[in-house]
Protein backbone atom coordinates (compact mmCIF):
# COMPACT_ATOMS: atom_id res chain seq x y z
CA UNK A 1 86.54 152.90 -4.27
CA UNK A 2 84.60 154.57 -7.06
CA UNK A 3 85.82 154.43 -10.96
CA UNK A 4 87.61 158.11 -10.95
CA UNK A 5 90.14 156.54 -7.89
CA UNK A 6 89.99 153.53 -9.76
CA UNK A 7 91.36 154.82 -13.20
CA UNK A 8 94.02 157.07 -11.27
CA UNK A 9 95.80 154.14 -10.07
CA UNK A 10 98.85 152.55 -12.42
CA UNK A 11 98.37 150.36 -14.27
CA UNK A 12 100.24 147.68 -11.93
CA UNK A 13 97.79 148.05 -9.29
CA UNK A 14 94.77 147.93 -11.21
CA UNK A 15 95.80 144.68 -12.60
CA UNK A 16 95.83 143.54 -8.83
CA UNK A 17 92.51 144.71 -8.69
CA UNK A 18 91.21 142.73 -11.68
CA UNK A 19 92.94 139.97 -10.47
CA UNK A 20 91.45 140.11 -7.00
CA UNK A 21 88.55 140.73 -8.08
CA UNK A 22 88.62 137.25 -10.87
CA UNK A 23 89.05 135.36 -7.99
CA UNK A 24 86.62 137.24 -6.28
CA UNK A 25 84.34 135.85 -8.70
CA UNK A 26 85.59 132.03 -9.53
CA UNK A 27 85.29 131.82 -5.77
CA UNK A 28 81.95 132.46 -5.36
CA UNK A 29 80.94 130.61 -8.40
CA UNK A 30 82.82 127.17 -7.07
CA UNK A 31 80.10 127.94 -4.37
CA UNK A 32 77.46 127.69 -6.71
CA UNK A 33 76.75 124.56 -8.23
CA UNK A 34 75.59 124.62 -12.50
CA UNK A 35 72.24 125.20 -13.51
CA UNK A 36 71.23 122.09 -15.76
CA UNK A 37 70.87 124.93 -19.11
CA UNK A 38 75.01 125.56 -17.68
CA UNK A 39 75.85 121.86 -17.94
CA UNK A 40 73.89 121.31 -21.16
CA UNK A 41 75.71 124.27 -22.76
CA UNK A 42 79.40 123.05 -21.59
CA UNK A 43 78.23 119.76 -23.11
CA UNK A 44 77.49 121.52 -26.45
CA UNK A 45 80.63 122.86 -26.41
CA UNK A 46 82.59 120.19 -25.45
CA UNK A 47 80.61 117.97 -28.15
CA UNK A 48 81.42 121.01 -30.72
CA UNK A 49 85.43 120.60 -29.96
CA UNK A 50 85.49 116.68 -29.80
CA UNK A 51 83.74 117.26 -34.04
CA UNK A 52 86.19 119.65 -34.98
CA UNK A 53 89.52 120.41 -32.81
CA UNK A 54 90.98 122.52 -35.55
CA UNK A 55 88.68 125.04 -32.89
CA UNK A 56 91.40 124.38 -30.55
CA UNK A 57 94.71 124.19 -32.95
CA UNK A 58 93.14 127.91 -33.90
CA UNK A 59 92.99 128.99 -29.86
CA UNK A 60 96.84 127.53 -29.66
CA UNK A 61 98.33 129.37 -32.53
CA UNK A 62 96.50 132.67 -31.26
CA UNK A 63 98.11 131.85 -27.67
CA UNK A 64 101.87 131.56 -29.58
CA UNK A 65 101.24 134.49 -31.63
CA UNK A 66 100.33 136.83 -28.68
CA UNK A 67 103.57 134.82 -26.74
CA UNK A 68 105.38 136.08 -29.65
CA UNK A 69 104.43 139.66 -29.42
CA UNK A 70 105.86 139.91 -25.90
């Protein structure tokens, strides 16, 4: 399938597409163990959101405003 069939489809199917092809992807990665620069970044990040979780109030009131919008 090429990106002109692709793009024809509605817009229904090509979020089964996306989706199939997501877990496509986390499939293959929970194949694939972390490189060590991986682990040491989620670590970062992790360390990051323990200092300051307003980071993650501000991800949750983005989540309720988009639930909002639907």
């Amino acid at each position: 399938m090429n990106f002109s069939e692709i793009v024809q489809l509605s817009v229904q199917q090509r979020i089964v597409l996306v989706d199939a092809i997501w877990e496509s992807i986390t499939a293959d990665r929970r194949k694939t163990p972390l490189s060590e620069e991986e682990i040491e970044e989620a670590q970062i990040r992790i360390t990051a959101a323990q200092k300051k979780p307003s980071y993650l109030s501000q991800w949750e009131k983005m989540q309720s405003v988009q639930k909002k919008k639907k």
